[in-house]
N, C-alpha and C. Protein backbone atom coordinates (compact mmCIF):
# COMPACT_ATOMS: atom_id res chain seq x y z
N UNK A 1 -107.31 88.99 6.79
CA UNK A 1 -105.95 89.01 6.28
C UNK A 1 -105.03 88.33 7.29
N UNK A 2 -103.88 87.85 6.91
CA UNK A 2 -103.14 87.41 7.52
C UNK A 2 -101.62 86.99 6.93
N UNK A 3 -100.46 86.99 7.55
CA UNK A 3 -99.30 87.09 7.15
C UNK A 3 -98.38 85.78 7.93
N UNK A 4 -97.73 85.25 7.21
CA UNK A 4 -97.07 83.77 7.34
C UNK A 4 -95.72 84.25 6.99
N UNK A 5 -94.76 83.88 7.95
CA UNK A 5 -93.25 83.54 8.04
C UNK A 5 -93.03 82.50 8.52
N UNK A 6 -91.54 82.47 8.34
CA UNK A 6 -90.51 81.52 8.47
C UNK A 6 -89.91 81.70 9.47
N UNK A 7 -89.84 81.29 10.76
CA UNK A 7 -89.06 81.72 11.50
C UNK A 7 -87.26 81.00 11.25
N UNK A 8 -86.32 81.18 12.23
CA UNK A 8 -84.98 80.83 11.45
C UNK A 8 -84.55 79.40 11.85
N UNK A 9 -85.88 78.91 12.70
CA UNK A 9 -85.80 76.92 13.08
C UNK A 9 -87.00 76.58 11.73
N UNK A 10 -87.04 77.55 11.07
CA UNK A 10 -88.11 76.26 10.01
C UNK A 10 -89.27 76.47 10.33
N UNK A 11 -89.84 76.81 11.35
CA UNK A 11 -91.10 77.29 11.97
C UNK A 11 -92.10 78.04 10.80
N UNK A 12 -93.02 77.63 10.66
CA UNK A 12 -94.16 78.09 10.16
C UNK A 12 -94.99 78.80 10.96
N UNK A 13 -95.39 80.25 11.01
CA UNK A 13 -96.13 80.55 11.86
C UNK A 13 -96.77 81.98 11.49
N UNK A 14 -98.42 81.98 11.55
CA UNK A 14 -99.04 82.94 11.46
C UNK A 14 -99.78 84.32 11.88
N UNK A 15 -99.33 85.30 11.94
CA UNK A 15 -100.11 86.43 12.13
C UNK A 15 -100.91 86.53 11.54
N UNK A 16 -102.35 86.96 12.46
CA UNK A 16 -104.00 87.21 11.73
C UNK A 16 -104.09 89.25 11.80
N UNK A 17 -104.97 89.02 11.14
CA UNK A 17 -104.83 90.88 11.15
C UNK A 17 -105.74 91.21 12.53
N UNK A 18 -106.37 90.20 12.78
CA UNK A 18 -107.41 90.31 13.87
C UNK A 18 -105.81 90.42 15.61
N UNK A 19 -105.19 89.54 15.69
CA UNK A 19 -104.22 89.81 16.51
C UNK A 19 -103.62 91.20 16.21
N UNK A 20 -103.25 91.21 15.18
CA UNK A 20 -102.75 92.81 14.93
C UNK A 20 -103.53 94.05 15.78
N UNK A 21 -104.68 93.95 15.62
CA UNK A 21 -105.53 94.75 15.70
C UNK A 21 -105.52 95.01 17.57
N UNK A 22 -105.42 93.94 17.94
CA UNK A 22 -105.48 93.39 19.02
C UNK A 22 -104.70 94.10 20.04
N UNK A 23 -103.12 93.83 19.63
CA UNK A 23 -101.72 94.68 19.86
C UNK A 23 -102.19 95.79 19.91
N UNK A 24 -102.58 96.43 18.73
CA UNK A 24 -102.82 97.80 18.64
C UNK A 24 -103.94 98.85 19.19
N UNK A 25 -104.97 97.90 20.35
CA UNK A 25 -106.02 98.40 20.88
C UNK A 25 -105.34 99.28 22.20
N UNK A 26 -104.21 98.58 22.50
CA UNK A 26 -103.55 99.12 24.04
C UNK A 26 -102.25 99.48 23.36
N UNK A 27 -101.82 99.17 22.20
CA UNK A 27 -100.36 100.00 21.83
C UNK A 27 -100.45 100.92 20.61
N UNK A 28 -101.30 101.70 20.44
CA UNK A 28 -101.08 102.25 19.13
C UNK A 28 -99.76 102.96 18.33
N UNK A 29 -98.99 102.99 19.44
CA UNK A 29 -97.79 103.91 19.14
C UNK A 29 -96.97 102.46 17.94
N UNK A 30 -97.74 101.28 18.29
CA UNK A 30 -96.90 100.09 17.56
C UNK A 30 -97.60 100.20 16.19
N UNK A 31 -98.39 100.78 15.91
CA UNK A 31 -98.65 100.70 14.33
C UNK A 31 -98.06 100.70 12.95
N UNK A 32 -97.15 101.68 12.71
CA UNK A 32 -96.16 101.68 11.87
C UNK A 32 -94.92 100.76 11.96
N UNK A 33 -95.21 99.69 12.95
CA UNK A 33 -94.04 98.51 13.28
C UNK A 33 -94.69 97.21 12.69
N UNK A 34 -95.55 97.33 12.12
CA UNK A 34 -95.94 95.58 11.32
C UNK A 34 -94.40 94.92 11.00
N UNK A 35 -93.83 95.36 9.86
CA UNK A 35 -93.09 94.87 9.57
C UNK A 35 -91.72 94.55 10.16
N UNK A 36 -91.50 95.53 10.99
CA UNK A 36 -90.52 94.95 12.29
C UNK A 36 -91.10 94.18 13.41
N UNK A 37 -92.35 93.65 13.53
CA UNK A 37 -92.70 92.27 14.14
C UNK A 37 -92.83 91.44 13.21
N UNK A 38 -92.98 91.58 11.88
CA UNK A 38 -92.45 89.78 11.09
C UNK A 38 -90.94 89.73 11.11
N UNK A 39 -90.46 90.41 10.88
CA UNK A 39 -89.33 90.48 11.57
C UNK A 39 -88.70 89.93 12.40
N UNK A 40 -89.35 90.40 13.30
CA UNK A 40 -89.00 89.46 14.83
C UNK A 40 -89.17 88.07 14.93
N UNK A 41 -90.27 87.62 13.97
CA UNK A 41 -90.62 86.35 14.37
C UNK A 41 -90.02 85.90 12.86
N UNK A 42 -89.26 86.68 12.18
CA UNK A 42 -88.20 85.81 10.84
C UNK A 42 -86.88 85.48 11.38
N UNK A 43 -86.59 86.45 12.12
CA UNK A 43 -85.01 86.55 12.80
C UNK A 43 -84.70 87.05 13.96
N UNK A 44 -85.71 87.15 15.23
CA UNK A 44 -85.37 86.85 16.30
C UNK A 44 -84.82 86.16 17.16
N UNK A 45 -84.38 85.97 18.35
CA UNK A 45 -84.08 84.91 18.93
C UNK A 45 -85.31 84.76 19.77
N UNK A 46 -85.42 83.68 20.25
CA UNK A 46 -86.46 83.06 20.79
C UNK A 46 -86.43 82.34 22.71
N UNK A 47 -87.05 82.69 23.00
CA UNK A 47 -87.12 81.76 24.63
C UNK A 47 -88.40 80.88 24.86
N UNK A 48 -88.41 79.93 25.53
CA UNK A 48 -89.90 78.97 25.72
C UNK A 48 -90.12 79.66 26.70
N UNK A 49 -91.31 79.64 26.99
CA UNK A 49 -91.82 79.84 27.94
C UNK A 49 -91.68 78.90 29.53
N UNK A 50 -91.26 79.31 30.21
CA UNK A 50 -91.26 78.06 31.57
C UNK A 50 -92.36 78.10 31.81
N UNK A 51 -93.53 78.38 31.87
CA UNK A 51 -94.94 77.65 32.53
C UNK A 51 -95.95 77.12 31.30
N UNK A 52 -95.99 77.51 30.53
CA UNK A 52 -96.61 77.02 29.10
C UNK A 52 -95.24 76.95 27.72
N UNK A 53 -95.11 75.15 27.87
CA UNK A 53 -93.86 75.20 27.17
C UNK A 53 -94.31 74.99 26.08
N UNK A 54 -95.18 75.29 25.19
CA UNK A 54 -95.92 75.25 23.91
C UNK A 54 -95.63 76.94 23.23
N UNK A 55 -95.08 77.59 24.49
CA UNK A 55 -95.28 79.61 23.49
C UNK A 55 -93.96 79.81 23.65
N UNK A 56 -93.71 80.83 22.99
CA UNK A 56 -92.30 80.58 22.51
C UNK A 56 -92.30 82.82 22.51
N UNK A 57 -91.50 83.04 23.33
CA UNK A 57 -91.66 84.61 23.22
C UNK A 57 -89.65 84.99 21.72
N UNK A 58 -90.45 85.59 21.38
CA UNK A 58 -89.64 86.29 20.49
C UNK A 58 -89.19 87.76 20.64
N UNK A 59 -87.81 87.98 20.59
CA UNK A 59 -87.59 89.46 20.86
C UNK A 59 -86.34 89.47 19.61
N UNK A 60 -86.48 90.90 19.55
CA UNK A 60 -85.52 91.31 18.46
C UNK A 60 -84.98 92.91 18.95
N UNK A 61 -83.87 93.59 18.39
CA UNK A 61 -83.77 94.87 19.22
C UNK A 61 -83.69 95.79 17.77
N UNK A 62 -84.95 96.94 17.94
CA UNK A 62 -84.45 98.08 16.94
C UNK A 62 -84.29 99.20 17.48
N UNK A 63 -82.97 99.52 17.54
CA UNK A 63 -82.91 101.10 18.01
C UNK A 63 -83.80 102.26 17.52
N UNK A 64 -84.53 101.98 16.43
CA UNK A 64 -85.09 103.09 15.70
C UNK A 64 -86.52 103.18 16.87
N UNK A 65 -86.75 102.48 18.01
CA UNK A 65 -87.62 102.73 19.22
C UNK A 65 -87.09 103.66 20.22
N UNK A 66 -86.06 103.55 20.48
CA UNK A 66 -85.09 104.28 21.48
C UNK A 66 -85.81 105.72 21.83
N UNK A 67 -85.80 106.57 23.21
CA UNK A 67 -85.30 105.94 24.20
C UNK A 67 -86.27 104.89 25.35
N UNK A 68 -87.62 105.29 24.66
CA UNK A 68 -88.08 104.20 25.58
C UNK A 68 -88.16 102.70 25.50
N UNK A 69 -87.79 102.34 24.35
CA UNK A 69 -87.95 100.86 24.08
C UNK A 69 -86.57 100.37 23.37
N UNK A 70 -86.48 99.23 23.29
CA UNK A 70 -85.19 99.10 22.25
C UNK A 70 -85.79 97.51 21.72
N UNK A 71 -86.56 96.78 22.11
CA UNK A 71 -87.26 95.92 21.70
C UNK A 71 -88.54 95.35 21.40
N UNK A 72 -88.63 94.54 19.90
CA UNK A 72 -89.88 93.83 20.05
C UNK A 72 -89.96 92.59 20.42
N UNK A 73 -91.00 91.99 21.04
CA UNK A 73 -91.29 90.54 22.01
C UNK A 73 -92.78 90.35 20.92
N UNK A 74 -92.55 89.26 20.77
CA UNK A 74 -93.73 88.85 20.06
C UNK A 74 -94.00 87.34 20.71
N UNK A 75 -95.68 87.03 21.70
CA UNK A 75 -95.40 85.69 22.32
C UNK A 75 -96.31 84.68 20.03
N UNK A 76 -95.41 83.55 20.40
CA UNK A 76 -96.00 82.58 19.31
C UNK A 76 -96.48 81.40 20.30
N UNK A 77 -97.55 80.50 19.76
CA UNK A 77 -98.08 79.73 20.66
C UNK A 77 -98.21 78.30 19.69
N UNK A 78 -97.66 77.47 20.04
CA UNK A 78 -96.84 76.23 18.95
C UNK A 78 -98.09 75.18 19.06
N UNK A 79 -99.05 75.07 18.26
CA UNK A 79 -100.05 73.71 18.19
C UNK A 79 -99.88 72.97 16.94
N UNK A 80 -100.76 72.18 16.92
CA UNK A 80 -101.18 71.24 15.71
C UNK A 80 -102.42 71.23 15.96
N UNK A 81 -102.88 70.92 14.68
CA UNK A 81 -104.45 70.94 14.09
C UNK A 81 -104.46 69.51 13.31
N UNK A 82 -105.79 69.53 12.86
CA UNK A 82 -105.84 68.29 11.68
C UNK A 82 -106.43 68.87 10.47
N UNK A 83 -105.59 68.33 9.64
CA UNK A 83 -106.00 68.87 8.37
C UNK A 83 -107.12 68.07 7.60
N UNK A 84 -107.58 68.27 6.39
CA UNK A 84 -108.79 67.48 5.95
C UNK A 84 -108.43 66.19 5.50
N UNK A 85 -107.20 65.96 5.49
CA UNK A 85 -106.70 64.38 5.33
C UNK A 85 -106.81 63.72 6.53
N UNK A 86 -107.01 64.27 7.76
CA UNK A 86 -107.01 63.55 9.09
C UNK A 86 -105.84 63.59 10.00
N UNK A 87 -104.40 64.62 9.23
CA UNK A 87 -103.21 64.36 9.78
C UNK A 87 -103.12 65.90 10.66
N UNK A 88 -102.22 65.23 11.45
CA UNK A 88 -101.53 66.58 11.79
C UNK A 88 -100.39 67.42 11.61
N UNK A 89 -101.11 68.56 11.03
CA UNK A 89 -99.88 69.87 10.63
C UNK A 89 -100.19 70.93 11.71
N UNK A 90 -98.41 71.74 11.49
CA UNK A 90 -98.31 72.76 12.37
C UNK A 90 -99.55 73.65 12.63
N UNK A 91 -99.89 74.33 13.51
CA UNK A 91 -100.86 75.33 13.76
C UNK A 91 -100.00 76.52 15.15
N UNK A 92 -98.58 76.90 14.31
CA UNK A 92 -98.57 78.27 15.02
C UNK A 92 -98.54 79.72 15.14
N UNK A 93 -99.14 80.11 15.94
CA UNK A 93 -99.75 81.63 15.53
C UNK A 93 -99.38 82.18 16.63
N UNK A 94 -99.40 83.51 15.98
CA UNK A 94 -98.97 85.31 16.98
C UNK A 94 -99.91 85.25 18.42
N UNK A 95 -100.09 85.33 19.05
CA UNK A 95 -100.76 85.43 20.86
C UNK A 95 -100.60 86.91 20.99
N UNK A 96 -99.45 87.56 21.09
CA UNK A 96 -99.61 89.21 21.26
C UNK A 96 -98.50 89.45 21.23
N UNK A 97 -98.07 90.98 21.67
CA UNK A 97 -96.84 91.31 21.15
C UNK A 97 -96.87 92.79 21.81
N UNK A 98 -95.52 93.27 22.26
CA UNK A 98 -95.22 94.46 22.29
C UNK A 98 -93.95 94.87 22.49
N UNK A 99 -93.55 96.49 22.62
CA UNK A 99 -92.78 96.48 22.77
C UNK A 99 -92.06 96.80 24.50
N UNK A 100 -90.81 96.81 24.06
CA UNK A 100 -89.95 97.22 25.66
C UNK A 100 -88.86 97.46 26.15
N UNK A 101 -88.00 98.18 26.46
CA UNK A 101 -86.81 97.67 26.85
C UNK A 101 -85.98 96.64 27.48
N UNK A 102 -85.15 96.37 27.26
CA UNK A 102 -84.47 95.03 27.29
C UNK A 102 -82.71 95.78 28.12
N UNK A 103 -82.60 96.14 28.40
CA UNK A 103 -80.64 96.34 28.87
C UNK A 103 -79.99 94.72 28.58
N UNK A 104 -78.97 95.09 27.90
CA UNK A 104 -77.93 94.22 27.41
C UNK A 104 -77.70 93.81 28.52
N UNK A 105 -76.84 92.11 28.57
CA UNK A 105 -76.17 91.38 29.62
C UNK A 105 -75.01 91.98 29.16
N UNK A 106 -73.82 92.69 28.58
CA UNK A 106 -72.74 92.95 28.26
C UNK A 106 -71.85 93.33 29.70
């Protein structure tokens, strides 16, 4: 299984259930949050990465984590593939994800 959004640059990008699973070997408390990590990666804001400028970390803030967390970070990892025509289309997908607190710059 696997789940495809839109991120809010146009971005095409996929979660596998196998990454899911993945997240959830060391976070189980994140289980009932699927849908507030597509989320994150529909309408988060986003940072590149400075040492691998191909991943792209995503965070979003839900209070409904509070008090230990107030955010999800989801890393996306930006490739291209070739498709069976020979061209290249997007190929980006979920890398991992959790959650954390974040304190406001305010």
């Amino acid at each position: 299984m696997k789940w495809t959004v839109q991120d809010r640059f146009g971005n095409t990008v996929y979660f596998t259930e196998e990454r899911w699973r993945h997240i959830l070997e060391s976070r189980p408390e994140l289980e009932p949050l699927l849908d507030q990590f597509l989320d994150t990666l529909r309408t988060g804001r986003r940072q590149q990465d400075s040492l691998v400028p191909n991943e792209y970390r995503y965070f979003k803030r839900f209070d409904e984590m509070l008090p230990e967390n107030n955010h999800l970070v989801v890393v996306v990892v930006f490739k291209t593939r070739l498709n069976e025509q020979g061209n290249y289309v997007p190929n980006n997908f979920v890398l991992t994800g959790w959650a954390q607190y974040i304190h406001s710059k305010r």
